[in-house]
C-alpha atoms as a PDB file:
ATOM      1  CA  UNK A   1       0.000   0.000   0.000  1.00  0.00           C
ATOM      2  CA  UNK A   2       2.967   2.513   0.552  1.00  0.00           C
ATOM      3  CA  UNK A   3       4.602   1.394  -2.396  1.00  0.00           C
ATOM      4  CA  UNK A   4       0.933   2.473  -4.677  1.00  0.00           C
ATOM      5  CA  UNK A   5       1.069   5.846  -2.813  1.00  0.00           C
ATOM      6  CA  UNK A   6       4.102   7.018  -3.421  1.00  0.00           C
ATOM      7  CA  UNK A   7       4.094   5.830  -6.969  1.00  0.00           C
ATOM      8  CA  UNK A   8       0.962   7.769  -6.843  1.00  0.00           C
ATOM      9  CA  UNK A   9       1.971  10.876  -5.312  1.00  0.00           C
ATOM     10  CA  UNK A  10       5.597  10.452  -8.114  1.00  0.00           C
ATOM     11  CA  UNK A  11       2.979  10.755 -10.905  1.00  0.00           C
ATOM     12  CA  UNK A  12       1.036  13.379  -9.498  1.00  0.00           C
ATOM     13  CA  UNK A  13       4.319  15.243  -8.940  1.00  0.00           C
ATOM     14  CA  UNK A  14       5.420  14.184 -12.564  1.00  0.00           C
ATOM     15  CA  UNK A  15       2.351  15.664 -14.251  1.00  0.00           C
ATOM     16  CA  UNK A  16       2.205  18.529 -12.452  1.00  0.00           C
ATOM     17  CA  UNK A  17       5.941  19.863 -12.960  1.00  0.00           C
ATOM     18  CA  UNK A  18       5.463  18.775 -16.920  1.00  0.00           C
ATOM     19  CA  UNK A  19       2.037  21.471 -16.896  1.00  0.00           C
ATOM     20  CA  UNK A  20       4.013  23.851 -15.124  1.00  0.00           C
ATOM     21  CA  UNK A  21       6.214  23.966 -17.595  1.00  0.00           C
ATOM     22  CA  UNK A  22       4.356  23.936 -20.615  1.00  0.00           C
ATOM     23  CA  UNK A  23       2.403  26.720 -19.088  1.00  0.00           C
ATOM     24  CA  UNK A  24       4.946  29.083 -17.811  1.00  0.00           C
ATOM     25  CA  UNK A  25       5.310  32.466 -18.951  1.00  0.00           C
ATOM     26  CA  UNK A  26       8.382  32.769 -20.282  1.00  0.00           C
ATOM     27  CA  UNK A  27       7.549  30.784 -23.211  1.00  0.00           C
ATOM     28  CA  UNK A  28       6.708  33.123 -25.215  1.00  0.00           C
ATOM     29  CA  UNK A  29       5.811  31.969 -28.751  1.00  0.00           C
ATOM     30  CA  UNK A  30       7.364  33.617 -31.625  1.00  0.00           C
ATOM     31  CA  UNK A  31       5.924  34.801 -34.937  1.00  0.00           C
ATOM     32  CA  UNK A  32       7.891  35.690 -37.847  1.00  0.00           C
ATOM     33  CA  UNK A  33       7.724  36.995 -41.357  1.00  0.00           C
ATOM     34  CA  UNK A  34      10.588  37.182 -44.286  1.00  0.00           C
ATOM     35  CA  UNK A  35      10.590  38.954 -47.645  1.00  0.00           C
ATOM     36  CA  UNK A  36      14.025  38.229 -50.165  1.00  0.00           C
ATOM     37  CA  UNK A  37      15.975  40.616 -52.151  1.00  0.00           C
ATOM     38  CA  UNK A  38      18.020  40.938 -54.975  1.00  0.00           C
ATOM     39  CA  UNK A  39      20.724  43.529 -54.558  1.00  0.00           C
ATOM     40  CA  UNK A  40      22.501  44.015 -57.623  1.00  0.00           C
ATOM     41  CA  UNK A  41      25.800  46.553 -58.478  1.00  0.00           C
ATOM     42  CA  UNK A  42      26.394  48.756 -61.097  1.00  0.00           C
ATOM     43  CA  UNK A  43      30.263  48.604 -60.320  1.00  0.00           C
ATOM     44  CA  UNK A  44      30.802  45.077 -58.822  1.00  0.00           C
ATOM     45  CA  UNK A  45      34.324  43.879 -59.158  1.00  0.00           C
ATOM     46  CA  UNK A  46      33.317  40.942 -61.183  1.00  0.00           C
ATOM     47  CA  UNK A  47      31.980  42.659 -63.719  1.00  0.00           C
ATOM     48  CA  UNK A  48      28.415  40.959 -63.383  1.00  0.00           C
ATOM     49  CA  UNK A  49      26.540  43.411 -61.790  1.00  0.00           C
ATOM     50  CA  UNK A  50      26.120  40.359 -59.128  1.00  0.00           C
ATOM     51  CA  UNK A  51      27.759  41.164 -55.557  1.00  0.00           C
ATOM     52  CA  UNK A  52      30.433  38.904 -54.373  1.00  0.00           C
ATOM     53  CA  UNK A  53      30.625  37.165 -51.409  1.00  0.00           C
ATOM     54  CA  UNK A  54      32.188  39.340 -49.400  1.00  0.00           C
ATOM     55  CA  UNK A  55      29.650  42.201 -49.899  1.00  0.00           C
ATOM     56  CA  UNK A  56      26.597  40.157 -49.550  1.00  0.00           C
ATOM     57  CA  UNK A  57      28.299  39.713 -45.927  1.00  0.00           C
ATOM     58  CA  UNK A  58      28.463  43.914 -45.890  1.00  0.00           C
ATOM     59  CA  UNK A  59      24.700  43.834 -47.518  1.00  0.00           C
ATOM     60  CA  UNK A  60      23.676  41.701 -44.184  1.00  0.00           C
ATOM     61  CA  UNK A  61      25.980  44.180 -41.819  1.00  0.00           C
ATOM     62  CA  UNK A  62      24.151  47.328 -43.229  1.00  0.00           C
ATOM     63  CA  UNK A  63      20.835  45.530 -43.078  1.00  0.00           C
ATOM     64  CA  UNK A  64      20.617  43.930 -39.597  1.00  0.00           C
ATOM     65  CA  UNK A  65      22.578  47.493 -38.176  1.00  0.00           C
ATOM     66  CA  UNK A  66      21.747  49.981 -35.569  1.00  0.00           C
ATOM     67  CA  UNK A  67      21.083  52.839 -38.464  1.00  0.00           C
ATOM     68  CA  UNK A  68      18.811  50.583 -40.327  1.00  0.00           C
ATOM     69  CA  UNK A  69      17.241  49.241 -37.086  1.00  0.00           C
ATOM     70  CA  UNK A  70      16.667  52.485 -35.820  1.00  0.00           C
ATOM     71  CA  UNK A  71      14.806  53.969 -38.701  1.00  0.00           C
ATOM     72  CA  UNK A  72      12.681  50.820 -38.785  1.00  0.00           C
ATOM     73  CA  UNK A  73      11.381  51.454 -34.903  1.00  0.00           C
ATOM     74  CA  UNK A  74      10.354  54.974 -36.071  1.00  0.00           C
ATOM     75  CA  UNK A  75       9.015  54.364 -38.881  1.00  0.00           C
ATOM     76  CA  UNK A  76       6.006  51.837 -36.531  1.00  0.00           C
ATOM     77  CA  UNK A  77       3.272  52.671 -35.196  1.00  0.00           C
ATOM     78  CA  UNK A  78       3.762  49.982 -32.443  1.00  0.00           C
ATOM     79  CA  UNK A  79       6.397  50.922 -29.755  1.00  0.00           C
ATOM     80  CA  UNK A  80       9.588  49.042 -29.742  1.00  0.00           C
ATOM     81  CA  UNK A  81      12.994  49.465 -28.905  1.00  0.00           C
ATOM     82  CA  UNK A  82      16.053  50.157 -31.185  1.00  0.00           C
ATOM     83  CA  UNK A  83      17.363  46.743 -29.321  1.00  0.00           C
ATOM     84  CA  UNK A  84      14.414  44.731 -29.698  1.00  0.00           C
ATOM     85  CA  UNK A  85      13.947  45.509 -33.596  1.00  0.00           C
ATOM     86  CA  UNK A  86      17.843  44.604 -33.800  1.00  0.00           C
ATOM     87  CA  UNK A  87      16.959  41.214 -31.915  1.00  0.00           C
ATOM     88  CA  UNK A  88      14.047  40.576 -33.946  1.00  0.00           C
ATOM     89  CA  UNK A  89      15.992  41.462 -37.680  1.00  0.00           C
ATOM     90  CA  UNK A  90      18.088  38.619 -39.463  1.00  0.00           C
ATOM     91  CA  UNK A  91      19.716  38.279 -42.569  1.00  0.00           C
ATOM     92  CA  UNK A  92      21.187  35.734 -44.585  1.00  0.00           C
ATOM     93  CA  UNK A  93      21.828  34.535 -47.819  1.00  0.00           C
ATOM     94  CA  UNK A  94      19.967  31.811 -49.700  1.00  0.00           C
ATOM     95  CA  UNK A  95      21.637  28.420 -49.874  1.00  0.00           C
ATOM     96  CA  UNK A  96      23.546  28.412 -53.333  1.00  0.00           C
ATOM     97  CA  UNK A  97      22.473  32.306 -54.533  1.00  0.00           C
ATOM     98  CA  UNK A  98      22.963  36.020 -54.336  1.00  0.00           C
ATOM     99  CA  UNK A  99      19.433  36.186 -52.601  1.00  0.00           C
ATOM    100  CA  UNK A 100      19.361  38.079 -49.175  1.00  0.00           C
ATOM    101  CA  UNK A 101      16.353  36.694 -47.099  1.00  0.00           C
ATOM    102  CA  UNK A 102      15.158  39.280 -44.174  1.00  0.00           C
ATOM    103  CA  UNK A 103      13.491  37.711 -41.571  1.00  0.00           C
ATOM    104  CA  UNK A 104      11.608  39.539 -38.564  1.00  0.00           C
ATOM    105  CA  UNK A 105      10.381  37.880 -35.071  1.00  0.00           C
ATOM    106  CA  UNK A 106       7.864  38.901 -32.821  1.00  0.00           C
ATOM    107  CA  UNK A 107       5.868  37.986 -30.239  1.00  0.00           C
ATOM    108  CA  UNK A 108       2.376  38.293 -32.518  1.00  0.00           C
ATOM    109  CA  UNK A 109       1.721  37.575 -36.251  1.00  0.00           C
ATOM    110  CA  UNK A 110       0.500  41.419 -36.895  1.00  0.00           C
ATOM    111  CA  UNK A 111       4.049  42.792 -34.979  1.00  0.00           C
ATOM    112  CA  UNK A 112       6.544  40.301 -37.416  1.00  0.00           C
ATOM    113  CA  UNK A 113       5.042  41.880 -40.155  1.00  0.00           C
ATOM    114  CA  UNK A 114       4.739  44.977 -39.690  1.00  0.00           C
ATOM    115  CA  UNK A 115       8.456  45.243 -38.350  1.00  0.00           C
ATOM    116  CA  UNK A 116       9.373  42.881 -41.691  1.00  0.00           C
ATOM    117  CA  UNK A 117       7.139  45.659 -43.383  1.00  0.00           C
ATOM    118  CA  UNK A 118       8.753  48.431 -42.472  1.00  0.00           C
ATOM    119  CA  UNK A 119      12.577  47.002 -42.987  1.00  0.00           C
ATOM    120  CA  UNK A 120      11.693  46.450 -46.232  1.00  0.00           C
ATOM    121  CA  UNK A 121      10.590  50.173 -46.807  1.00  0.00           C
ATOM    122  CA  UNK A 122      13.803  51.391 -45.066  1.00  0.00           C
ATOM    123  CA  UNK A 123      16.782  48.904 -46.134  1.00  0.00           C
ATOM    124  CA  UNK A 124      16.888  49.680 -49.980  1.00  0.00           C
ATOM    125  CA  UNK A 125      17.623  53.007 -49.235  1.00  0.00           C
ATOM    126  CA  UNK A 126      20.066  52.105 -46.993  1.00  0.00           C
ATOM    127  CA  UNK A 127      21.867  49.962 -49.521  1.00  0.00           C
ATOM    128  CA  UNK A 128      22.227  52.351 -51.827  1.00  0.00           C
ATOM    129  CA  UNK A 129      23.010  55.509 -49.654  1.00  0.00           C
ATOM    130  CA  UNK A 130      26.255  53.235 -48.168  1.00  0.00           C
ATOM    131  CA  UNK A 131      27.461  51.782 -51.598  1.00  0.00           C
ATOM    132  CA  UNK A 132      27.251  53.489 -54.767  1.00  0.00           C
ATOM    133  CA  UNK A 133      25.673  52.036 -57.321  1.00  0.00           C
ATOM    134  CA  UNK A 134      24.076  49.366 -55.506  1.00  0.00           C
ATOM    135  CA  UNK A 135      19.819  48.560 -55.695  1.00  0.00           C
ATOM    136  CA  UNK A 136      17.928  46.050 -53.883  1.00  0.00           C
ATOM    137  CA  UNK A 137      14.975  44.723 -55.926  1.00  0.00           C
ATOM    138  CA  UNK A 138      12.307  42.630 -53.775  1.00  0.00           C
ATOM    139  CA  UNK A 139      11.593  39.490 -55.160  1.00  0.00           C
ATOM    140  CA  UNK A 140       9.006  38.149 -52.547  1.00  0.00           C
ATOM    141  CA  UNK A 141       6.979  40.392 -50.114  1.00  0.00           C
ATOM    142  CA  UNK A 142       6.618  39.332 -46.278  1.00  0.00           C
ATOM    143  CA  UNK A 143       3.377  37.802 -45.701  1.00  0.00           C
ATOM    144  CA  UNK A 144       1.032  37.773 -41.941  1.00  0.00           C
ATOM    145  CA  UNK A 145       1.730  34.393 -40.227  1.00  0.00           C
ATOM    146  CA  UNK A 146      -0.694  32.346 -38.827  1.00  0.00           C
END
């Protein structure tokens, strides 16, 4: 009989630490929503008008930055830090291309894309302002998650 109640009470204890965590607070679910780009060069050193590797790195630098990240937090109507839109922006490139894909994270579907929304307004600007003769043509528009 003590053997059944404390396997008993071991479940009990089980289940209820395994709902306490999959309830807690601090998992916070995360939303996100990308668009890709194209940046192309008037002046690239290959003479393809394709960037090399080495500035699609700089592309991602300028893109993910504190200038670019801070013009995206005022540019939104929803109040964010200059920090948290940094920690919420990444860049890479496509496996096997010259694409750049911009993701943005938040903690709802409407705040990924309006933060991917508003990168995208700001960051071809960007691009070309730091490197003359560069463009960034969007190839696929970020979307609302569900």
């Amino acid at each position: 009989m003590k053997k059944a109640t404390a396997l008993l009470l071991s479940i009990i204890f089980a289940f209820s630490l395994a709902s306490c965590q999959l309830f807690s607070s601090d998992d916070k679910k995360e939303y996100s929503s990308n668009y890709t780009a194209f940046i192309t060069e008037k002046n690239s050193s290959n003479g393809s008008n394709q960037p090399d590797e080495s500035m699609l790195n700089t592309y991602i630098s300028i893109l993910t930055g504190d200038s670019v990240c801070e013009a995206v937090r005022k540019s939104l109507d929803i109040k964010y830090t200059k920090g948290e839109i940094k920690n919420s922006i990444q860049a890479n490139v496509a496996d096997n291309s010259k694409i750049i894909q911009i993701t943005a994270t938040a903690e709802t579907p409407e705040g990924a894309y309006k933060i991917a929304k508003a990168h995208l307004t700001v960051a071809p600007q960007y691009i070309s302002m730091y490197s003359e003769g560069a463009s960034m043509k969007i190839i696929d528009y970020p979307k609302l998650s569900k």
